[in-house]
Protein backbone atom coordinates (compact mmCIF):
# COMPACT_ATOMS: atom_id res chain seq x y z
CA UNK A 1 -48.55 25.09 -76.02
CA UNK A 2 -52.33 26.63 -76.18
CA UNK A 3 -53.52 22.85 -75.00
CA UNK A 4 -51.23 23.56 -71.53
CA UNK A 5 -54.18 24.68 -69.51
CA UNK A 6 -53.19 24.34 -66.16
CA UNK A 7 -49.26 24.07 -65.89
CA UNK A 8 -49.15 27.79 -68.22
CA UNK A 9 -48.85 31.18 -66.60
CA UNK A 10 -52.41 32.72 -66.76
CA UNK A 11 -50.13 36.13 -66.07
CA UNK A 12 -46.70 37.53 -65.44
CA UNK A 13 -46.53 36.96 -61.88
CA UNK A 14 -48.19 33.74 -61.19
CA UNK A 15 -46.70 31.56 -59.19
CA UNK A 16 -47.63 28.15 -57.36
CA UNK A 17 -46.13 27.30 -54.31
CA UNK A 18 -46.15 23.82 -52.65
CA UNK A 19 -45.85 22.83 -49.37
CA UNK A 20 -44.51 19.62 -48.08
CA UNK A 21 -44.56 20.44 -44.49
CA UNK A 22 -45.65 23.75 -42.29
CA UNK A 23 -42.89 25.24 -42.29
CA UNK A 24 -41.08 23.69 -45.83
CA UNK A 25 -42.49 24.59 -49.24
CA UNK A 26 -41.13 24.23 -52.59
CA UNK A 27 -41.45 27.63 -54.87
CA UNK A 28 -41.06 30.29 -53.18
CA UNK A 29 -38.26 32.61 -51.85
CA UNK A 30 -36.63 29.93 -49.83
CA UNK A 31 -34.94 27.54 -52.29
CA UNK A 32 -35.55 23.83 -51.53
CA UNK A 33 -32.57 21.78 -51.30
CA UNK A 34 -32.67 17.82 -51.51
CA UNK A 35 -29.71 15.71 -50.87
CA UNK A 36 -29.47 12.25 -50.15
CA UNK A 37 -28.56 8.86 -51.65
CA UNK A 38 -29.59 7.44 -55.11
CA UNK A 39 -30.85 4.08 -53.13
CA UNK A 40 -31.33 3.32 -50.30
CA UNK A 41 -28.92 0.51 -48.55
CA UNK A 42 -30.00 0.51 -45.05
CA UNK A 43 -31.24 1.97 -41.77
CA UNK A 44 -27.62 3.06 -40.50
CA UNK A 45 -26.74 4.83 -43.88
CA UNK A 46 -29.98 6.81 -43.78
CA UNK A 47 -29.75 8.11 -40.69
CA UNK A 48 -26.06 9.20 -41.21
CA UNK A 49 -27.40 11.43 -44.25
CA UNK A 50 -29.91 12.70 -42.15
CA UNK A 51 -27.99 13.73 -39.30
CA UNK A 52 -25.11 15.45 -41.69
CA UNK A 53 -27.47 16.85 -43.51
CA UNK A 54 -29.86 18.47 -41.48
CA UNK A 55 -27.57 20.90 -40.12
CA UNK A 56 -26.70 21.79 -43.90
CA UNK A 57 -29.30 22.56 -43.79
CA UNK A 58 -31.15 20.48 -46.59
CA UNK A 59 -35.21 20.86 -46.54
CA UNK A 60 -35.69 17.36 -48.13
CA UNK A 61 -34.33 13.56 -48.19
CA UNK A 62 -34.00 11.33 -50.62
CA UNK A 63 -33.64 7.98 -51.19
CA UNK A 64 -34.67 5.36 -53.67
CA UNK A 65 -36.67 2.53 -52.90
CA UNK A 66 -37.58 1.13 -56.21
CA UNK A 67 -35.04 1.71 -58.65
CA UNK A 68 -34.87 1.56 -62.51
CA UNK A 69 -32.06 0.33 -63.57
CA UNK A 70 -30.66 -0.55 -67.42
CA UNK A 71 -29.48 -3.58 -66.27
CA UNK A 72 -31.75 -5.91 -64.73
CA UNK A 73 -28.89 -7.51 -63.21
CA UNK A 74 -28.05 -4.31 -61.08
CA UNK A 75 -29.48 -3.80 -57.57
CA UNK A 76 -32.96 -2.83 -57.86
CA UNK A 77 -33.48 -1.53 -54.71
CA UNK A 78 -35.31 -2.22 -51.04
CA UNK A 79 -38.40 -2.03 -51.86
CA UNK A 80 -40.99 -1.96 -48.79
CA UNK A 81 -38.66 -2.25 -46.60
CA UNK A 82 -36.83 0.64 -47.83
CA UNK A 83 -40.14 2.68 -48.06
CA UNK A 84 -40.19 1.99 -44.05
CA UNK A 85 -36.70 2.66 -43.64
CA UNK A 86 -37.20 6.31 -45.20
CA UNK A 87 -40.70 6.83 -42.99
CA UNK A 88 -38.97 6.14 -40.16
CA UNK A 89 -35.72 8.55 -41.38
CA UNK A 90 -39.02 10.91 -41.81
CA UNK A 91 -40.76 10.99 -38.45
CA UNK A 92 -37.49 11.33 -36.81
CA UNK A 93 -35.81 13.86 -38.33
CA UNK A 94 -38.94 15.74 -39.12
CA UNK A 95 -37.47 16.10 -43.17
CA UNK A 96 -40.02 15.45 -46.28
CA UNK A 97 -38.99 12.47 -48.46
CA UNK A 98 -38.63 12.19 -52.23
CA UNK A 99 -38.60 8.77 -53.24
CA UNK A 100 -40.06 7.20 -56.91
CA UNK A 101 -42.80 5.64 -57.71
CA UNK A 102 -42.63 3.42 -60.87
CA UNK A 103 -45.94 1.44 -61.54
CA UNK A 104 -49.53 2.49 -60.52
CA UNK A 105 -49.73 -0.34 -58.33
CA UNK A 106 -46.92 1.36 -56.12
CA UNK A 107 -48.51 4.69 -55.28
CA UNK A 108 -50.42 3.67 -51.88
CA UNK A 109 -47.35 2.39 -50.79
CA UNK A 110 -45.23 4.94 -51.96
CA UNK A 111 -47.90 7.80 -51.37
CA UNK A 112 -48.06 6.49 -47.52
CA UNK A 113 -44.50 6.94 -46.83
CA UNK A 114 -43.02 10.19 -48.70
CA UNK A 115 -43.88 13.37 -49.20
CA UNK A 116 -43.03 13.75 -52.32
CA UNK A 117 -43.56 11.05 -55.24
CA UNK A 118 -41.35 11.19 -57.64
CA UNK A 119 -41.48 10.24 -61.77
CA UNK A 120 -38.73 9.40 -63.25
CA UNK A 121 -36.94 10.26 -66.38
CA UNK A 122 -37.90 6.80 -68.48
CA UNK A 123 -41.70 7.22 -66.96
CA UNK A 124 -42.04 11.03 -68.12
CA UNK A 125 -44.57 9.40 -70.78
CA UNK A 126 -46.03 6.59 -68.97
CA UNK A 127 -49.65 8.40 -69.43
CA UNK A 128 -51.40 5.58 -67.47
CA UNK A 129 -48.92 5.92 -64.02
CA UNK A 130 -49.41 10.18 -64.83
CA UNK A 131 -53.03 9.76 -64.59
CA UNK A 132 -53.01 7.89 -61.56
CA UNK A 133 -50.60 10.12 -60.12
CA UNK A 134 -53.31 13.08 -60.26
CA UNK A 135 -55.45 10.75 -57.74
CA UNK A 136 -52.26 9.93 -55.26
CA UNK A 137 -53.08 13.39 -53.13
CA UNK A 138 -49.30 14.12 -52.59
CA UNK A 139 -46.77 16.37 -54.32
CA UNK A 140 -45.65 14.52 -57.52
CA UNK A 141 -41.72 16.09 -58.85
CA UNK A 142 -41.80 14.98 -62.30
CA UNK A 143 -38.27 14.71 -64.27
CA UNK A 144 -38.11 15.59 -67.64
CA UNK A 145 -37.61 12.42 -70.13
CA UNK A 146 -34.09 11.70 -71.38
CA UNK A 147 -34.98 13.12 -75.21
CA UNK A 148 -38.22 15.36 -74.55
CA UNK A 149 -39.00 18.40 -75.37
CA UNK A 150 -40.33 21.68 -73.22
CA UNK A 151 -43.57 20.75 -74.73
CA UNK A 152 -43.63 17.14 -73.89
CA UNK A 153 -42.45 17.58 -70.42
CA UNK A 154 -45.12 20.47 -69.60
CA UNK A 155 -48.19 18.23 -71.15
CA UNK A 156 -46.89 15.46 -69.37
CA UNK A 157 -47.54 17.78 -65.96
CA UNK A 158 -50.30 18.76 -67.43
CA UNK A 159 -51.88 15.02 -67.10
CA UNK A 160 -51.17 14.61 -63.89
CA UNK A 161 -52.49 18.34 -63.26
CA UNK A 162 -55.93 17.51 -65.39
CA UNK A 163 -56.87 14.38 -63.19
CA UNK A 164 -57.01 16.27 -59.87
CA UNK A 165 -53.67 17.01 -58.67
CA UNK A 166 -52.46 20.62 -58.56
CA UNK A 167 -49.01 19.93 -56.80
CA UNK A 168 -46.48 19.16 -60.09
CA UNK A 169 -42.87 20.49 -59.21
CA UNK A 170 -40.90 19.96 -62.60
CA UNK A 171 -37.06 18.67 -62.53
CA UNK A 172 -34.63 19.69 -65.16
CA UNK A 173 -32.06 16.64 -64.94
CA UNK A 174 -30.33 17.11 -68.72
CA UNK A 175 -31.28 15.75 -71.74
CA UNK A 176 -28.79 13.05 -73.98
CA UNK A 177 -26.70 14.45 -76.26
CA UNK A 178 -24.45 12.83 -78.99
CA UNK A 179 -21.24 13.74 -76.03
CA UNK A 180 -20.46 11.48 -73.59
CA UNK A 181 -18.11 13.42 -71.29
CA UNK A 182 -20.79 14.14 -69.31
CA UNK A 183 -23.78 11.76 -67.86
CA UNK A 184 -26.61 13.70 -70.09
CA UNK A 185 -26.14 17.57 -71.04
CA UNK A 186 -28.00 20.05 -68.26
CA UNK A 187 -30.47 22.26 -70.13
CA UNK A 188 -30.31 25.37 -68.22
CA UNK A 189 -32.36 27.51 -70.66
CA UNK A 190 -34.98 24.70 -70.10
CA UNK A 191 -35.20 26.37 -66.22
CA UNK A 192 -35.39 29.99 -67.69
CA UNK A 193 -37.95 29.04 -70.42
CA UNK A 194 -40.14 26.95 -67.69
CA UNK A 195 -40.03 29.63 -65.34
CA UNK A 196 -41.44 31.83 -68.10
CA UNK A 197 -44.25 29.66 -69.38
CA UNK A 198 -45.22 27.59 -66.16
CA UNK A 199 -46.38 28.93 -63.07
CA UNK A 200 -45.32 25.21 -61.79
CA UNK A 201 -41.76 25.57 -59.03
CA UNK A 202 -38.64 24.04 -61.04
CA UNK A 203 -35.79 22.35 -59.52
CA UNK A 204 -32.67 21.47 -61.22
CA UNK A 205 -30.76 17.59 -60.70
CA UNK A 206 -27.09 18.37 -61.56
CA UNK A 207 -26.13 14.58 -60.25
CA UNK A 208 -27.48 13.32 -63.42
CA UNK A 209 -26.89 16.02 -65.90
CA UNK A 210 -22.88 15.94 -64.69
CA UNK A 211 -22.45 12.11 -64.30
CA UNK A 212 -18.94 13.13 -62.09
CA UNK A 213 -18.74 14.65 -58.49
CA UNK A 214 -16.83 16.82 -59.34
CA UNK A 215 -18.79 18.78 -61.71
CA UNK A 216 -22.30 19.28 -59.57
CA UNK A 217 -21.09 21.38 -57.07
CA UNK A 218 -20.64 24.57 -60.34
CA UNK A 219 -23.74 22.98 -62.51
CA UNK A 220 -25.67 23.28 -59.23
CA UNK A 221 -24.74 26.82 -58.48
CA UNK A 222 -25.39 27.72 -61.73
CA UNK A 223 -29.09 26.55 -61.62
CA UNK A 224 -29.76 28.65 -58.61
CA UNK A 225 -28.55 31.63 -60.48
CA UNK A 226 -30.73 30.62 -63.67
CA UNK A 227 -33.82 31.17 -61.61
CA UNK A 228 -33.85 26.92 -60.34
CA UNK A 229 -36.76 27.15 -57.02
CA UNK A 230 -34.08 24.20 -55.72
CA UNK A 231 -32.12 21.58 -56.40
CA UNK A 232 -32.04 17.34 -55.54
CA UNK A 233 -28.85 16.28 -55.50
CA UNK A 234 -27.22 12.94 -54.32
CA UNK A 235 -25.05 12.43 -51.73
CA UNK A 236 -23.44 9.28 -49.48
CA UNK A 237 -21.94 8.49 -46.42
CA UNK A 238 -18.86 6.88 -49.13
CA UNK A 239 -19.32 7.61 -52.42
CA UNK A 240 -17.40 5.03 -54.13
CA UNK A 241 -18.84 2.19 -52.12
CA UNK A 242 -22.45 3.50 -53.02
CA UNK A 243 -24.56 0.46 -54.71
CA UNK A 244 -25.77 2.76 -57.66
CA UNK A 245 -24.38 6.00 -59.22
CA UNK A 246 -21.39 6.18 -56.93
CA UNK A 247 -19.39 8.26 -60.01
CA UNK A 248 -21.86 11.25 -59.43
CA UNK A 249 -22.31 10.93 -55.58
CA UNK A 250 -20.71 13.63 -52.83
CA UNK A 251 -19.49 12.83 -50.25
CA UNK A 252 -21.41 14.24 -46.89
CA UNK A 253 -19.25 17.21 -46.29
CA UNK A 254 -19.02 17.96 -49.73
CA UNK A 255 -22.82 18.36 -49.98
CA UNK A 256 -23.07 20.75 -46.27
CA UNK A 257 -19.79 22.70 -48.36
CA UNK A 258 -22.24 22.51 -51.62
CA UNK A 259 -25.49 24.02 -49.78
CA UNK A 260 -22.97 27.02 -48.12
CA UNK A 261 -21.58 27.89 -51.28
CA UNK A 262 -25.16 28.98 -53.04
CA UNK A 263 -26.28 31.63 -50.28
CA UNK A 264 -24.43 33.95 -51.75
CA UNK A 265 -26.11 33.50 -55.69
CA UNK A 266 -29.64 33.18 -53.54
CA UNK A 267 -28.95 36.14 -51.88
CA UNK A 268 -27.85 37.94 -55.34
CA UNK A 269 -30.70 36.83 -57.87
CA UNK A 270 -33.53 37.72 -54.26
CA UNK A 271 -33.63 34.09 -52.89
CA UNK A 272 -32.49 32.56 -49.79
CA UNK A 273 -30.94 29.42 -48.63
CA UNK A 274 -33.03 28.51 -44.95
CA UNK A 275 -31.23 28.80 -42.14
CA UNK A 276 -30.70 24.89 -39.78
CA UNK A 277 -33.12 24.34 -37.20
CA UNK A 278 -31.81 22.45 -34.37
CA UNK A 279 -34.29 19.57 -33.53
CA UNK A 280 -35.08 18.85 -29.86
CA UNK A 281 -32.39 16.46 -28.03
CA UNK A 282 -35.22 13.79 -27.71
CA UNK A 283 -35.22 13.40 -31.20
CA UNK A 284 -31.56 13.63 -32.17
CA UNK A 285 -29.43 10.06 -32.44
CA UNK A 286 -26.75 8.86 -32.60
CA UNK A 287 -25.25 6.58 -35.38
C-alpha cells in the first residue's frame, strides 16, 4: 500500500485521535460507543433513545436521515426534517450525531447538523462524494464496501484524507460471503490488520455483520477485545416495529446491558468504557 500516504503508520506508535466534542473523542483510551436507530421515524422515538441511552452511557447517536435502500419501494427516510429532528436530539442531550451523507449535494445539510458524516457501505467508491467529503470540515466514519479489500477501503480514506480532511474514522461492518446465516461475515482480522497499518481510529458495526439481535451483543464484545477504538450499533425503542433493519435492532435495555458487559474486555486489553454524566435538570425531558 506504498501509495497510502496519509492513512499509513509513519511509526509503531502513531496514533490519530478525533474529537467530536470537548470532552468526547474517537481513538483513544476511552472507547466510543454509538447506539441508536437505523432511521429515523420521529421526534418522540429520538428522544426516547437519547434519554435510555445516555445513562448507558453511549458517547454518540445515530440515526439515519437519508437512507439507501435495495428497494426503492422501502422507506427512504426523513430527510431534512429528520436532519432537524437529530440537531435538535443534539443540542439537547449534548451527544455527537452520526448520520449519512449520500450525494455531494447533501453535505451542507448534512455537515450542518451532525458531527459525524457518515459513508456508507455502497458509496465506499463513490470517488466524486470522497473528494468532496475532504472539503465538508467534519469527521467523516467511512464503512468499508460490501466486497472490498484492506487496500481499497484504506485508499478510499486516503481520498478523502488527500483533499484536506484529516478526520477519517474507518468502520469494519463485514464483508458478503457465499453464507447467508448471517447478514454479511464480520472481518475481525480486518480491525487487527488496520490497527497495524493505519494510524486512522477503527470502529467495528456488528448490527450489520450479524443481521440478528441476538448475535451483536458477542460479535460486539469481541471487537473490543480485537483492538476495535468503538463500536455503532443500532438500537430502538421496539425493535420489531422499527421501519428498517428491525431483525438486527436491540431493544433499549438490551443496548445499556450491551455497553455494561464490555468494561470488563476494555479494562483487560488497557481501554475503558466512560463513565455517564448526568446532564443538568434544565436540560433533561421527559417523553
Amino acid at each position: 500500500m506504498q501509495d497510502a500516504q496519509l492513512a499509513a503508520k509513519s511509526h509503531p506508535q502513531h496514533r490519530t485521535e478525533i474529537a467530536l466534542t470537548d470532552s468526547i473523542s474517537v481513538g483513544g483510551e476511552a472507547l466510543f460507543i454509538i447506539g441508536g436507530p437505523c432511521t429515523v421515524e420521529d421526534m418522540a422515538q429520538m428522544e426516547t433513545v437519547a434519554t435510555h441511552l445516555l445513562n448507558a452511557p453511549v458517547q454518540g447517536l445515530r440515526g439515519g436521515a437519508f437512507k439507501p435502500r435495495t428497494s426503492p419501494y422501502k422507506f427512504q427516510g426523513l430527510g431534512e426534517a429528520g436532519l432537524e429532528i437529530l440537531a435538535t436530539v443534539r443540542q439537547r442531550y449534548e451527544l455527537p450525531v452520526v448520520t449519512e451523507v449520500m450525494a455531494i449535494d447533501q453535505i451542507d445539510a448534512v455537515a450542518a447538523h451532525a458531527d459525524l458524516l457518515q459513508v456508507g457501505s455502497r458509496n465506499m467508491q463513490n470517488y466524486d462524494l470522497l473528494k468532496a467529503l475532504g472539503q465538508a470540515g467534519k469527521p467523516i466514519l467511512l464503512k468499508r464496501g460490501l466486497a472490498a479489500t484492506l487496500e481499497e477501503f484504506i485508499m478510499a480514506a486516503e481520498y478523502i484524507l488527500s483533499h484536506g480532511n484529516p478526520n477519517v474514522v474507518l468502520c469494519e461492518r463485514g464483508i458478503r460471503s457465499f453464507d447467508t446465516y448471517t447478514r454479511n461475515v464480520l472481518d475481525l482480522g480486518a480491525v487487527v490488520a488496520l490497527k497495524q497499518i493505519t494510524h486512522l481510529p477503527v470502529i467495528v458495526d456488528p448490527s450489520h455483520a450479524a443481521g440478528k439481535r441476538e448475535l451483536v451483543p458477542a460479535l460486539a464484545r469481541a471487537a473490543v477485545a480485537a483492538g476495535a477504538d468503538g463500536l455503532i450499533v443500532e438500537c430502538h425503542p421496539e425493535p420489531e416495529a422499527s421501519v428498517s433493519d428491525a431483525r438486527q435492532a436491540l431493544s433499549l435495555p438490551a443496548m445499556v446491558e450491551l455497553v455494561n458487559s464490555l468494561r470488563p474486555i476494555a479494562a483487560a486489553v488497557g481501554r475503558r468504557v466512560p463513565e455517564a454524566t448526568r446532564l443538568p435538570e434544565r436540560q433533561l425531558i421527559t417523553v
